[in-house]
Protein backbone atom coordinates (compact mmCIF):
# COMPACT_ATOMS: atom_id res chain seq x y z
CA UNK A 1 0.00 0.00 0.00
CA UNK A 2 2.96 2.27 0.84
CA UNK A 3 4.76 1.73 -2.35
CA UNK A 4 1.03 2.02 -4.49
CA UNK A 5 1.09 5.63 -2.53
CA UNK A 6 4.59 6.40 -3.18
CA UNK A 7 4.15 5.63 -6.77
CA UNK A 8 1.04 7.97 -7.05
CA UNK A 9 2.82 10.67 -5.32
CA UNK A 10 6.18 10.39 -7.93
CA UNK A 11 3.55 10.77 -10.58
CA UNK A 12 1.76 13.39 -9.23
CA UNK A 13 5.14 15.47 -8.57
CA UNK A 14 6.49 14.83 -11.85
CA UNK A 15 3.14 16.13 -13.37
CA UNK A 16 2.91 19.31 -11.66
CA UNK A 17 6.91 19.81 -12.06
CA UNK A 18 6.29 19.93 -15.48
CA UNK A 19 3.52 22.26 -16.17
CA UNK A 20 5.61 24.58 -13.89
CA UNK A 21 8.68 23.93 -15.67
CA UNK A 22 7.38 24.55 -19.23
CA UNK A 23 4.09 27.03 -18.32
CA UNK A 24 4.43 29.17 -21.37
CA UNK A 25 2.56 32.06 -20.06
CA UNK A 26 4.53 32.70 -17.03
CA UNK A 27 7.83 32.52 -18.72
CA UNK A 28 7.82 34.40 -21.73
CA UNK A 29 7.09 38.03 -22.54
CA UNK A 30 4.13 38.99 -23.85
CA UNK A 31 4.19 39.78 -27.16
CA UNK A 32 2.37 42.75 -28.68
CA UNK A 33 0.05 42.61 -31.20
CA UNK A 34 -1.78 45.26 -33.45
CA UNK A 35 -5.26 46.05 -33.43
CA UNK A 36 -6.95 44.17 -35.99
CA UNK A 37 -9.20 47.14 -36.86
CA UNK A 38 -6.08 49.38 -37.52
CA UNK A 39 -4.52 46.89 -39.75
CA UNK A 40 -8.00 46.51 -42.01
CA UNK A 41 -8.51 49.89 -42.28
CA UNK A 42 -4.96 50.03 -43.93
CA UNK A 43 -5.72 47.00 -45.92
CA UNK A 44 -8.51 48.73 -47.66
CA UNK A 45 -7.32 51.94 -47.90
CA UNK A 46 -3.84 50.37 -49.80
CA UNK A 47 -5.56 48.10 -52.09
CA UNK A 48 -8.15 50.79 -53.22
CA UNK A 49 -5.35 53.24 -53.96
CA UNK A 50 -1.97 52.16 -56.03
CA UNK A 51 -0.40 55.44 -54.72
CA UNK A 52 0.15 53.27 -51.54
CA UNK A 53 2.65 50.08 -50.97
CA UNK A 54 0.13 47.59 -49.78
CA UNK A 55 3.50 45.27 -48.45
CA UNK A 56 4.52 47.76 -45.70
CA UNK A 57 2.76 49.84 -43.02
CA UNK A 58 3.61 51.10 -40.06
CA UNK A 59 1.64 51.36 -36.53
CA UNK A 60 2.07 53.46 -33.79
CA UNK A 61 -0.16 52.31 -30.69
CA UNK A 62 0.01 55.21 -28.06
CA UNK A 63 -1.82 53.10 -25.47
CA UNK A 64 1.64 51.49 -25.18
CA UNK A 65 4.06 53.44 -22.69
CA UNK A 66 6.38 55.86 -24.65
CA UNK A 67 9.55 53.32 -22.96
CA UNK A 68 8.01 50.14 -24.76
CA UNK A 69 8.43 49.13 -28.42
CA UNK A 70 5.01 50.81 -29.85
CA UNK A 71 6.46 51.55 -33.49
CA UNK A 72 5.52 49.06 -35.47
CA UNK A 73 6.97 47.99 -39.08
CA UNK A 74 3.70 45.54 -40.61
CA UNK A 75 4.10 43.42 -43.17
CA UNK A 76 0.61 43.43 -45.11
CA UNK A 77 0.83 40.13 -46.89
CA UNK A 78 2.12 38.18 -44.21
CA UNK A 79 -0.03 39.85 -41.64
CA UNK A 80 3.36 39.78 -39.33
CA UNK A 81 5.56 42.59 -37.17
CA UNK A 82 9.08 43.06 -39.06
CA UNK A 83 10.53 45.35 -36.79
CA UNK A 84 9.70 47.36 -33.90
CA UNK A 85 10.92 50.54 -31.74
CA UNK A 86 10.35 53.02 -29.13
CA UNK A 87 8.59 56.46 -30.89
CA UNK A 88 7.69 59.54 -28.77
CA UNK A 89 4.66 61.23 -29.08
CA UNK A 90 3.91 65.29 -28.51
CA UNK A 91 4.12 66.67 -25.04
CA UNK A 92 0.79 68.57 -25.27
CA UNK A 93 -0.45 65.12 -25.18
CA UNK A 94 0.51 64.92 -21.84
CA UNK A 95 -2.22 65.20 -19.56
CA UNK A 96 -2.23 65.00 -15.36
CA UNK A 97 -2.80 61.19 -15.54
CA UNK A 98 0.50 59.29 -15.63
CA UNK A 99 0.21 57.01 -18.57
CA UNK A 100 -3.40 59.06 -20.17
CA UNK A 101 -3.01 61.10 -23.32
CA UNK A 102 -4.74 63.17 -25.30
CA UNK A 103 -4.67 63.75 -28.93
CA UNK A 104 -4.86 66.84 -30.99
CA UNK A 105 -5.10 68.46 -35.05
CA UNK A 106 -4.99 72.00 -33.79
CA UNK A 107 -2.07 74.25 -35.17
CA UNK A 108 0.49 74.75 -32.07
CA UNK A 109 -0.82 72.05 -30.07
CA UNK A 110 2.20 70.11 -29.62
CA UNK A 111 0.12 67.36 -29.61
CA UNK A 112 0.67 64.11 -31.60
CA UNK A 113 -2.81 63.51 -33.67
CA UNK A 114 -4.52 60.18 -34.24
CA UNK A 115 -5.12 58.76 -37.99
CA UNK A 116 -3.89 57.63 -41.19
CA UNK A 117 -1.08 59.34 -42.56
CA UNK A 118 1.29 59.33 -45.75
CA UNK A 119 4.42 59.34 -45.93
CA UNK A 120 6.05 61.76 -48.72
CA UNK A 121 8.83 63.39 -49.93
CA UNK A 122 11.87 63.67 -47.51
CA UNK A 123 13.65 67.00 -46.57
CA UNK A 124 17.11 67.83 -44.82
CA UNK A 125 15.75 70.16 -41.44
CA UNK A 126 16.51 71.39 -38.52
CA UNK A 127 16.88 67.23 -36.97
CA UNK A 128 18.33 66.12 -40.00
CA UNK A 129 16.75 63.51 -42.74
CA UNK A 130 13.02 63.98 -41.80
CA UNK A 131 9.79 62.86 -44.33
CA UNK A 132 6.62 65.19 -44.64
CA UNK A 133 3.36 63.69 -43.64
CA UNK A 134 -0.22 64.35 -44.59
CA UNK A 135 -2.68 63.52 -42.59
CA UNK A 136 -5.59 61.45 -44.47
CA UNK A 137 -8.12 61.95 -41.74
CA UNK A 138 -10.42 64.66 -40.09
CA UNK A 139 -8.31 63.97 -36.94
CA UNK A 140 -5.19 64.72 -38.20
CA UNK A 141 -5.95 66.47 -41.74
CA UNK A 142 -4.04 69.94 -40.31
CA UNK A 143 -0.17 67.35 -39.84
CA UNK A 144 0.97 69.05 -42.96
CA UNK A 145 0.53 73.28 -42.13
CA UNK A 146 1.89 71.92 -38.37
CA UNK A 147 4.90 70.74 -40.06
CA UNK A 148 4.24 67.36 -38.18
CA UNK A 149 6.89 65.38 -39.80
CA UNK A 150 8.79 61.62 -39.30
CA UNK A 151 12.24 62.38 -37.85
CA UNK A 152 14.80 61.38 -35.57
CA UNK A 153 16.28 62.84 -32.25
CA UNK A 154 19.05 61.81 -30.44
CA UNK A 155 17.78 61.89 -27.26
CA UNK A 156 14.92 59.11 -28.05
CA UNK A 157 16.82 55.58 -26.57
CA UNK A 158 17.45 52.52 -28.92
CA UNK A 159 16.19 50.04 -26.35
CA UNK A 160 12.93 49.59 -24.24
CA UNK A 161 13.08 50.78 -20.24
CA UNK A 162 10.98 51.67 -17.61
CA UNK A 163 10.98 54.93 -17.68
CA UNK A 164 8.65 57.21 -20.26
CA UNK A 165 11.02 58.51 -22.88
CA UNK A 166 11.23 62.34 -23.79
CA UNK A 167 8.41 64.29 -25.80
CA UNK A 168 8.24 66.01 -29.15
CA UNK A 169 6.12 68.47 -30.39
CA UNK A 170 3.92 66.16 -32.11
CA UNK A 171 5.59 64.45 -34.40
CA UNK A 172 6.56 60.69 -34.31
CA UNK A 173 10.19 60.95 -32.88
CA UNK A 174 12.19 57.54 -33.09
CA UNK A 175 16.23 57.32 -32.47
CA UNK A 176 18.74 57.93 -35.17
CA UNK A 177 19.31 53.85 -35.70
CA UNK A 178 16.11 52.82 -35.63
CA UNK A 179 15.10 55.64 -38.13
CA UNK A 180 18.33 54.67 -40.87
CA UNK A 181 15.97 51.19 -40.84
CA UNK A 182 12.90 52.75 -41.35
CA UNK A 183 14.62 55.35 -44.03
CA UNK A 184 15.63 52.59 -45.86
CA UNK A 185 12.05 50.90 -45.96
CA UNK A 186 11.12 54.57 -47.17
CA UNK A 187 13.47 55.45 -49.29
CA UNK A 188 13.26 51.78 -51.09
CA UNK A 189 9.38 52.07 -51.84
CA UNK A 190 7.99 52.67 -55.22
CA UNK A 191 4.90 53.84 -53.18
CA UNK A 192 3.97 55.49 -50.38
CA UNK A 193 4.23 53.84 -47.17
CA UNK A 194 0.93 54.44 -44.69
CA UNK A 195 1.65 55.26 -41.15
CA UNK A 196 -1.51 54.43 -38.80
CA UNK A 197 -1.27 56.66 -35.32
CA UNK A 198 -3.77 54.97 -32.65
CA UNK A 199 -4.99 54.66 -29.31
């Protein structure tokens, strides 16, 4: 009777040691995914237009914390993230809620605005290589006359932390290595390349 008990109880360790053990959702980080909705409304907008590359996209979720990866490099056909990176967003987003933002299209805002943009033409300024965006929404239909552009800044990190990252005045800000990727995606396109700013 001992040994039937002993038995059992080997079993019944062994069992339990290895859901611990291997437990998938404990272990690994939790990968993040785009909102389906976002990625549709792209879909249809690039196949109904041929002025658009309906390969690449990018997506910007702002519900993410400005110290995570929430830049997001799509890849249409394979409905699969490519590459991702940290991207600040405008400090008159800001608001008195750690973590809360809110969005803007008024001139001298500072605040990053929601929507589907395109990305055009690219322009040596004041932070270097930067590409002009129009917005293709009501919510952010005013990004060109803001001179809401893609650019890098030095000060954005390469790699994810804790800690919120620093602001811009609106525009999607990404670091200087991450952006020579993204130029190249840009620069390489026979069409324009949709960027999709959510929340």
């Amino acid at each position: 009777m001992k040994k039937i008990f002993f038995v059992f109880l080997l079993i019944l360790t062994l069992v339990f040691g290895y859901k611990i053990i291997f437990r998938t959702d404990t272990f690994l980080p939790e990968e993040k995914s785009i909102d389906i909705s976002q990625i549709n409304a792209v879909k249809k907008l690039v196949n109904s237009n041929s002025k658009y590359n309906n390969r690449i996209a990018f997506f910007i979720d702002m519900k993410i914390a400005s110290g995570k990866n929430r830049f997001f490099v799509y890849d249409l056909k394979l409905n699969k993230i490519i590459d991702k990176g940290l991207v600040a967003h405008g400090s008159g987003s800001e608001t008195k809620i750690k973590g809360k933002l809110k969005f803007s299209n008024v001139p001298n805002s500072l605040s990053t605005s929601l929507g589907k943009y395109s990305i055009e033409n690219h322009y040596t300024g004041k932070f270097g290589k930067a590409y002009k965006l129009y917005g293709l929404d009501t919510t952010n239909s005013n990004a060109f006359i803001r001179d809401i552009v893609f650019h890098y800044y030095f000060d954005v990190p390469y790699k994810e932390q804790d800690n919120y990252i620093c602001n811009s005045y609106g525009c999607p800000m990404v670091n200087k290595r991450y952006f020579d990727r993204i130029a190249a995606l840009i620069d390489h396109s026979k069409s324009n390349i949709v960027m999709s700013i959510y929340y």
